[in-house]
PDB file of N, CA and C in Angstrom:
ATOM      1  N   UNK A   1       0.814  -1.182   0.000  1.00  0.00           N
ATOM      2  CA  UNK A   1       0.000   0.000   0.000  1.00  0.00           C
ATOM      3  C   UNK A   1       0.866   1.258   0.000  1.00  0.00           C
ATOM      4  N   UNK A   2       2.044   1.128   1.228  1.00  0.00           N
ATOM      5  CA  UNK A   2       2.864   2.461   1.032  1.00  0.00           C
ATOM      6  C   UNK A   2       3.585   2.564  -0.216  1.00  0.00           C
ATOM      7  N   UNK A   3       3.833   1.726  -1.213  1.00  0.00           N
ATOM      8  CA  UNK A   3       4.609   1.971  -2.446  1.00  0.00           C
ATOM      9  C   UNK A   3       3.407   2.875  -3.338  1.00  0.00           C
ATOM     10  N   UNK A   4       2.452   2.027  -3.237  1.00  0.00           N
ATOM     11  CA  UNK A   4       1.250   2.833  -4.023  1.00  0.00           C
ATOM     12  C   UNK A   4       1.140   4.779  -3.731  1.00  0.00           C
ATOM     13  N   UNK A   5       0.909   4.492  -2.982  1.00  0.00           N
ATOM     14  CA  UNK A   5       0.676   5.957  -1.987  1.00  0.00           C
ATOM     15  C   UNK A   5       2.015   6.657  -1.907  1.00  0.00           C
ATOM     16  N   UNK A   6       3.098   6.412  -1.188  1.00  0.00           N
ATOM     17  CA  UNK A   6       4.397   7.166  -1.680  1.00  0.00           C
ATOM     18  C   UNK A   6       4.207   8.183  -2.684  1.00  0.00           C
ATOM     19  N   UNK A   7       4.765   7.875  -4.242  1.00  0.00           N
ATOM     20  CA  UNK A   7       5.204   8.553  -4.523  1.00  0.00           C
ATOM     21  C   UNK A   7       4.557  10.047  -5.142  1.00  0.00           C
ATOM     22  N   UNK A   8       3.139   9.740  -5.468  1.00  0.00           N
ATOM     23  CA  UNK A   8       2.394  11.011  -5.464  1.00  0.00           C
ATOM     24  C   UNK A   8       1.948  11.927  -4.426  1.00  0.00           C
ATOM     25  N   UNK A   9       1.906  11.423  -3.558  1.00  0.00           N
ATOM     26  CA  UNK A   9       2.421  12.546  -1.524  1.00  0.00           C
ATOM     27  C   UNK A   9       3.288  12.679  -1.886  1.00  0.00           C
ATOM     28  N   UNK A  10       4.492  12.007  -2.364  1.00  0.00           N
ATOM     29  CA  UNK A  10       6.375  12.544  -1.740  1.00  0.00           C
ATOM     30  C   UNK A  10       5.884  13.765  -2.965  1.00  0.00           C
ATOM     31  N   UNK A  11       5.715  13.411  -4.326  1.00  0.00           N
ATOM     32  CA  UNK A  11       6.108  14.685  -4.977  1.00  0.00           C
ATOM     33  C   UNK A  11       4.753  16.160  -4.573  1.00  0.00           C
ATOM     34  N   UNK A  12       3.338  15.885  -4.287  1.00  0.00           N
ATOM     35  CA  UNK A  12       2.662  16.586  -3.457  1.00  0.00           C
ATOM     36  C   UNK A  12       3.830  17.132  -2.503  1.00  0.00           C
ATOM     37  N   UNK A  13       4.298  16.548  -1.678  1.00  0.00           N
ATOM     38  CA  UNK A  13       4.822  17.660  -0.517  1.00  0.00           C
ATOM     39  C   UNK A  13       6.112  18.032  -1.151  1.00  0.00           C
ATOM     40  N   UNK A  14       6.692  17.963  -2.163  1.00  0.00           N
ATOM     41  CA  UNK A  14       7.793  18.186  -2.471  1.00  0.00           C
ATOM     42  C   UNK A  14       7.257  19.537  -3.090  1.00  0.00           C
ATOM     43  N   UNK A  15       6.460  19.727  -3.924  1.00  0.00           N
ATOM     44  CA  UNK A  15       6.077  20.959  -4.777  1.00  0.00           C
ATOM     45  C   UNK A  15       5.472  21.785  -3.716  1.00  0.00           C
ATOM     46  N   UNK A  16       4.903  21.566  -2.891  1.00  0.00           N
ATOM     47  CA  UNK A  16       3.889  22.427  -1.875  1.00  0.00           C
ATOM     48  C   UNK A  16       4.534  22.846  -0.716  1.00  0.00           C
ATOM     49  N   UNK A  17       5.118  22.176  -0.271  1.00  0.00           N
ATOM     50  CA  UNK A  17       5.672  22.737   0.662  1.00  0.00           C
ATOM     51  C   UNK A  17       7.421  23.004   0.569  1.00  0.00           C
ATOM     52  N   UNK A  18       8.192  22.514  -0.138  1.00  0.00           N
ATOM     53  CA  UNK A  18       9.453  22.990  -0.065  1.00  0.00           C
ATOM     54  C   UNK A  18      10.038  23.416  -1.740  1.00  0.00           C
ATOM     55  N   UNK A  19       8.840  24.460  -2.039  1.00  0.00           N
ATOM     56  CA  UNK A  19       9.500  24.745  -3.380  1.00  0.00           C
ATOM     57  C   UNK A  19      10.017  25.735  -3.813  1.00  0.00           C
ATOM     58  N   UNK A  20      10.433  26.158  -2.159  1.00  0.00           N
ATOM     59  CA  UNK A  20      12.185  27.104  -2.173  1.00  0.00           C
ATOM     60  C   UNK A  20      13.207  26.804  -2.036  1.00  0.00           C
ATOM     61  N   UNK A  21      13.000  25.529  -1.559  1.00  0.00           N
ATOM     62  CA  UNK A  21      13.936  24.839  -1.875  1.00  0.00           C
ATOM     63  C   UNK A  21      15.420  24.749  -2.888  1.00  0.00           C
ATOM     64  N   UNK A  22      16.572  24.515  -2.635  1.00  0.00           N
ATOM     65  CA  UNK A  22      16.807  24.810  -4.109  1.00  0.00           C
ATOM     66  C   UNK A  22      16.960  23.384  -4.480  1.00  0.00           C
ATOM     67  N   UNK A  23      16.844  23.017  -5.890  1.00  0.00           N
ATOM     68  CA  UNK A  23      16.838  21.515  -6.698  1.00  0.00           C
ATOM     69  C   UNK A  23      18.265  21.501  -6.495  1.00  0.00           C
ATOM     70  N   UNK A  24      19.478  21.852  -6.688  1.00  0.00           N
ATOM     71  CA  UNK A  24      20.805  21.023  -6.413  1.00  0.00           C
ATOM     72  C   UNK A  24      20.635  20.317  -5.074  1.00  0.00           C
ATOM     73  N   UNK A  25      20.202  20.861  -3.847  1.00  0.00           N
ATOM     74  CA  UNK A  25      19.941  20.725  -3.004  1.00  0.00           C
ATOM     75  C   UNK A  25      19.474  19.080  -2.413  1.00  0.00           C
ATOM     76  N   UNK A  26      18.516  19.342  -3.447  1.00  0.00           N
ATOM     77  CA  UNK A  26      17.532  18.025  -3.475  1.00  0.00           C
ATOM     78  C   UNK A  26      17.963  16.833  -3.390  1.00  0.00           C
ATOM     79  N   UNK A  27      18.316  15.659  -2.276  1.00  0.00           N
ATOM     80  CA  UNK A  27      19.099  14.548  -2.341  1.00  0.00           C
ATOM     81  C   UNK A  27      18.501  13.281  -3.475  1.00  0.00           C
ATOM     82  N   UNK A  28      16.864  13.598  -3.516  1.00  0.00           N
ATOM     83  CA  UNK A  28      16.182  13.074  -4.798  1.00  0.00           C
ATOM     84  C   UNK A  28      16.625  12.534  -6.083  1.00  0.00           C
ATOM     85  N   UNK A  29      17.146  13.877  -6.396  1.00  0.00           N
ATOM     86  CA  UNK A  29      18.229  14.051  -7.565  1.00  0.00           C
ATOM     87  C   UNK A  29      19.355  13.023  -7.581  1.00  0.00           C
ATOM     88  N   UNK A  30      20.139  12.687  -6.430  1.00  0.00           N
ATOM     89  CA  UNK A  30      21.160  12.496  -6.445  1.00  0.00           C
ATOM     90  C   UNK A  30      20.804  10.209  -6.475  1.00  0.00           C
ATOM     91  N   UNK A  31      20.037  10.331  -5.539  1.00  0.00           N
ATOM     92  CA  UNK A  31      19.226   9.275  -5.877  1.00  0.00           C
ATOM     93  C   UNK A  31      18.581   8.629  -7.061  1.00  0.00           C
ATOM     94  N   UNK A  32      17.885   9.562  -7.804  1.00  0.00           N
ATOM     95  CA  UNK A  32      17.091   9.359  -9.429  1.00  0.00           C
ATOM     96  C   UNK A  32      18.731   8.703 -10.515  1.00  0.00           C
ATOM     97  N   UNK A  33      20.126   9.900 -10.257  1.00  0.00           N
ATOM     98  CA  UNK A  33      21.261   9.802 -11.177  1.00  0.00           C
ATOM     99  C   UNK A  33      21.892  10.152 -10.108  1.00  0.00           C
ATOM    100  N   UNK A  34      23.228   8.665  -9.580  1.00  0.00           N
ATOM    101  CA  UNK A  34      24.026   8.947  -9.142  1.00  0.00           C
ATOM    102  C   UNK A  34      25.346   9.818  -9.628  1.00  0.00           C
ATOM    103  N   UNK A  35      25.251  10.176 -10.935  1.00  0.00           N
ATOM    104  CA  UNK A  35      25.885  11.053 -11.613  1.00  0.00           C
ATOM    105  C   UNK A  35      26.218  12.648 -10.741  1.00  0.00           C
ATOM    106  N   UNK A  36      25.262  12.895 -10.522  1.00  0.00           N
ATOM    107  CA  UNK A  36      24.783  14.292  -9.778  1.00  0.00           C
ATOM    108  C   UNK A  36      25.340  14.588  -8.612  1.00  0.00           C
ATOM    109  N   UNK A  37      26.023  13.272  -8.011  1.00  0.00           N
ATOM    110  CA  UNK A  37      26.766  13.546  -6.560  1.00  0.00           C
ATOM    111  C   UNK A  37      27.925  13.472  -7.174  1.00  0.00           C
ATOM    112  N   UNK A  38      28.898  13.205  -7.973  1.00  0.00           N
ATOM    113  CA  UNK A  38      30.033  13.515  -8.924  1.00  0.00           C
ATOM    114  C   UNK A  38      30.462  15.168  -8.661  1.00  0.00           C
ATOM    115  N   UNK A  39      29.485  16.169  -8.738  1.00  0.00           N
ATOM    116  CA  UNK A  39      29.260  17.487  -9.166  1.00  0.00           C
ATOM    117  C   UNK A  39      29.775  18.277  -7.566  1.00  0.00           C
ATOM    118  N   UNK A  40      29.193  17.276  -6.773  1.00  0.00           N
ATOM    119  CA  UNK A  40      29.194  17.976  -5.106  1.00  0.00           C
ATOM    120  C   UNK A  40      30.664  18.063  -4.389  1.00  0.00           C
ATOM    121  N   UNK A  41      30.943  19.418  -3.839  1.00  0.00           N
ATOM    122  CA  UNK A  41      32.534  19.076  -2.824  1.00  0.00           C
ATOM    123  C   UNK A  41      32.116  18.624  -1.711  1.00  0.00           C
ATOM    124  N   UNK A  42      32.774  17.810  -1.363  1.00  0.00           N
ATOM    125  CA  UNK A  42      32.794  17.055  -0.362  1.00  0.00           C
ATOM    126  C   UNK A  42      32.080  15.789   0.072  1.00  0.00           C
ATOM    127  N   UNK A  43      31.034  15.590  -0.370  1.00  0.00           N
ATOM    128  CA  UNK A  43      29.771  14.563  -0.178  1.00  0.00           C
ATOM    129  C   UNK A  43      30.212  13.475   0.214  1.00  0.00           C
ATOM    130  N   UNK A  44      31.228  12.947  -0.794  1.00  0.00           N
ATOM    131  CA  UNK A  44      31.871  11.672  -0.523  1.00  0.00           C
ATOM    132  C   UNK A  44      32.897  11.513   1.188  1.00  0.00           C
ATOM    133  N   UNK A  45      33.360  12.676   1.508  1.00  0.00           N
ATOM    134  CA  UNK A  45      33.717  12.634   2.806  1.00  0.00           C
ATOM    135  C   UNK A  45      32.675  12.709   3.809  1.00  0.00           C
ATOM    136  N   UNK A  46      31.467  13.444   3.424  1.00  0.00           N
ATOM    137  CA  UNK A  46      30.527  13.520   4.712  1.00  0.00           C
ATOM    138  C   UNK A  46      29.672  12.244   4.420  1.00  0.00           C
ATOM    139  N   UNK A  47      29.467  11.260   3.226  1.00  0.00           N
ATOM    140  CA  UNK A  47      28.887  10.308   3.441  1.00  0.00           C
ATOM    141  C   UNK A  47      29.773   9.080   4.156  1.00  0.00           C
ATOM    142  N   UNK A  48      31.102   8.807   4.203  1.00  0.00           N
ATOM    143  CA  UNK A  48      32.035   8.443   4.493  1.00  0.00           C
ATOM    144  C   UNK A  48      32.290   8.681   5.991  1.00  0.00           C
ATOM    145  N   UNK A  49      31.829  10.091   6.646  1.00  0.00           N
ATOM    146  CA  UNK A  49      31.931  10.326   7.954  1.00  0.00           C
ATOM    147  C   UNK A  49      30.835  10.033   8.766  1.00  0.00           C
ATOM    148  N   UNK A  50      29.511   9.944   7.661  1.00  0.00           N
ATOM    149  CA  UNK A  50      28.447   9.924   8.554  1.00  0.00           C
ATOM    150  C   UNK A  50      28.317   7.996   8.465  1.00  0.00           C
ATOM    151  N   UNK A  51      28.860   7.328   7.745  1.00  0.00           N
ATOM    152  CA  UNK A  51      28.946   6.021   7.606  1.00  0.00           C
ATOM    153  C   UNK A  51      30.466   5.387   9.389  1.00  0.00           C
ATOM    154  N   UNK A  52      30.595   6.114   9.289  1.00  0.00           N
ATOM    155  CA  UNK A  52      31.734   6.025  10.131  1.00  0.00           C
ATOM    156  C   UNK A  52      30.701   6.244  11.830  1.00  0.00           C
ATOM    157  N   UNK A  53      30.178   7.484  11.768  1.00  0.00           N
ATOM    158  CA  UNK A  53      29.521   7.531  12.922  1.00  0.00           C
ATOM    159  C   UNK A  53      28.625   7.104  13.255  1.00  0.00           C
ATOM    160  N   UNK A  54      27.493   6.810  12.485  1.00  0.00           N
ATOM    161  CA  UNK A  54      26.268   5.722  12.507  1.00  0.00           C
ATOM    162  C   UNK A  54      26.488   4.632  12.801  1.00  0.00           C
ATOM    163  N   UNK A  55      27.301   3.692  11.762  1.00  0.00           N
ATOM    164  CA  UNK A  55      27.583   2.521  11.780  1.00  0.00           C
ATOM    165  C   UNK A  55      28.557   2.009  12.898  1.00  0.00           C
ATOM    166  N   UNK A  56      29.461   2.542  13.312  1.00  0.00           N
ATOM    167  CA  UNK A  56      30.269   2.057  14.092  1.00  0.00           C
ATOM    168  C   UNK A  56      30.206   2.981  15.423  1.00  0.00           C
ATOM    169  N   UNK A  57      30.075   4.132  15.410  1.00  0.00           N
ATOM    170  CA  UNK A  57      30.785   4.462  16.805  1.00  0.00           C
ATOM    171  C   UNK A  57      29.255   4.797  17.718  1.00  0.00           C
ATOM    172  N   UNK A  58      28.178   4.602  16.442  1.00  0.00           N
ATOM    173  CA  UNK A  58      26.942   4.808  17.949  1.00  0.00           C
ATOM    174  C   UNK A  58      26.489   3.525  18.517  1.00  0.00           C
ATOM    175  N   UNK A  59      26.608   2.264  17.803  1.00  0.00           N
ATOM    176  CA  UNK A  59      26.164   0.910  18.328  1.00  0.00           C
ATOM    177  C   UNK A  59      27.729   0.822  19.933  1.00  0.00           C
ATOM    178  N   UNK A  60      28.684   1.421  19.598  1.00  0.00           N
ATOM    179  CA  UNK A  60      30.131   1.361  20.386  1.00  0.00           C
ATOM    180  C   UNK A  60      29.162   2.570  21.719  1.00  0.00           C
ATOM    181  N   UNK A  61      29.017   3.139  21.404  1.00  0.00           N
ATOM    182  CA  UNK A  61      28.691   4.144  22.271  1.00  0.00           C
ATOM    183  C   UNK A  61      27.836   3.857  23.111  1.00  0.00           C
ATOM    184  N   UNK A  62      26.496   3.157  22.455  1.00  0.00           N
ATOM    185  CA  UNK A  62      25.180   2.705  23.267  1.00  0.00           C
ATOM    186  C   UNK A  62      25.772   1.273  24.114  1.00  0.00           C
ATOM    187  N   UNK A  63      26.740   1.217  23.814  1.00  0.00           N
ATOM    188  CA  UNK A  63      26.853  -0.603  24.619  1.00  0.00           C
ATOM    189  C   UNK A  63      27.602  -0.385  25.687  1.00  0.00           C
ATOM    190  N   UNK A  64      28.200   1.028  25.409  1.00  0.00           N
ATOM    191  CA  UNK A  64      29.353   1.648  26.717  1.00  0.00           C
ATOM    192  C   UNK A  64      28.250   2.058  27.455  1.00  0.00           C
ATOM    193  N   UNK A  65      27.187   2.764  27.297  1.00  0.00           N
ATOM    194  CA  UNK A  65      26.727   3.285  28.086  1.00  0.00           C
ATOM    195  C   UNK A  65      25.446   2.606  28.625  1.00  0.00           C
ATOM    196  N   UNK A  66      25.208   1.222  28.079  1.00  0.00           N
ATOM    197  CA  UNK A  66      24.290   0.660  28.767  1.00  0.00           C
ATOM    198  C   UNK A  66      25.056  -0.229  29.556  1.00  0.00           C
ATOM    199  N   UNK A  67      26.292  -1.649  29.430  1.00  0.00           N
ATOM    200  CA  UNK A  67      26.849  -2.194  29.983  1.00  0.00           C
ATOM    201  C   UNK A  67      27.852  -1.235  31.438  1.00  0.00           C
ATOM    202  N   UNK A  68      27.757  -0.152  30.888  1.00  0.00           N
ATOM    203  CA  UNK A  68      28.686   0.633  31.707  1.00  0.00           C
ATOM    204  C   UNK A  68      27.584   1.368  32.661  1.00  0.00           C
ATOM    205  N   UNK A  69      26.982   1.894  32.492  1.00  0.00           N
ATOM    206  CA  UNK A  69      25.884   2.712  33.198  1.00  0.00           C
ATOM    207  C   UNK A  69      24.502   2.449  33.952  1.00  0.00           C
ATOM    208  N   UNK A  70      23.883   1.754  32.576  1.00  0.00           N
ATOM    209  CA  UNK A  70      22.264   1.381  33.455  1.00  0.00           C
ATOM    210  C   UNK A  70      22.648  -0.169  33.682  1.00  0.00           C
ATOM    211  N   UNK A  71      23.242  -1.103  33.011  1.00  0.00           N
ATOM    212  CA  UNK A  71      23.148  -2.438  33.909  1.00  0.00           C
ATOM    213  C   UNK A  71      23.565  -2.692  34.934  1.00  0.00           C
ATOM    214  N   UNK A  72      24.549  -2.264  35.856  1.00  0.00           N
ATOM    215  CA  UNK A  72      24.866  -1.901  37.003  1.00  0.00           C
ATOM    216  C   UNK A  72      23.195  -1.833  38.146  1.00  0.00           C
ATOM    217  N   UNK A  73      22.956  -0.562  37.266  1.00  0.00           N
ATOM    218  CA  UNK A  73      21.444   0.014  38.626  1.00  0.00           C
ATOM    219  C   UNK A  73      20.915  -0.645  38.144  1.00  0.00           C
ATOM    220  N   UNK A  74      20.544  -1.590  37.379  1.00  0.00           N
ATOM    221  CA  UNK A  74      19.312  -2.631  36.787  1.00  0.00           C
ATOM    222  C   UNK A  74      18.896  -3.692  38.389  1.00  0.00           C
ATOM    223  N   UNK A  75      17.912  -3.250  38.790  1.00  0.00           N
ATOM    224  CA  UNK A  75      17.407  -4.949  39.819  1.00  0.00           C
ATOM    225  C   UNK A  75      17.524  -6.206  39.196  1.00  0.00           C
ATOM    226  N   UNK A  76      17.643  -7.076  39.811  1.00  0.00           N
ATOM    227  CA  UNK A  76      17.471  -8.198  39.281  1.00  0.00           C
ATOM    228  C   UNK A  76      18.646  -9.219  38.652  1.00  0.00           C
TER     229      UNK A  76
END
């Protein structure tokens, strides 16, 4: 049902509400033709950094701070 429904809302709210948006802007684009992220400075480092911090250092982070912090005060 959500594939159905998707994509005429996504482009509805895309025209209606953010169409000051600017289109380089638009990660859409970059999605539709990966060509288009070729064009961008830097992208490849901030997708690269944000792959770095998502993937690895917040699952590292949440296990420090649950094994380290709340299982301790846990009852039981």
């Amino acid at each position: 049902m959500f594939v159905l429904v998707a994509p005429p809302v996504n482009n509805f709210l895309v025209e209606t509400l953010f169409w000051w948006y600017p289109q380089e802007f638009n990660f859409q684009n970059v999605i539709a033709d990966p060509v288009v992220l070729a064009g961008y400075q830097g992208v490849q480092f901030g997708l690269i950094l944000y792959i770095i911090i998502v993937a690895i250092s917040a699952p590292i982070v949440e296990e420090l701070y649950f094994r380290g912090y709340l299982l301790p005060r846990m009852e039981g």
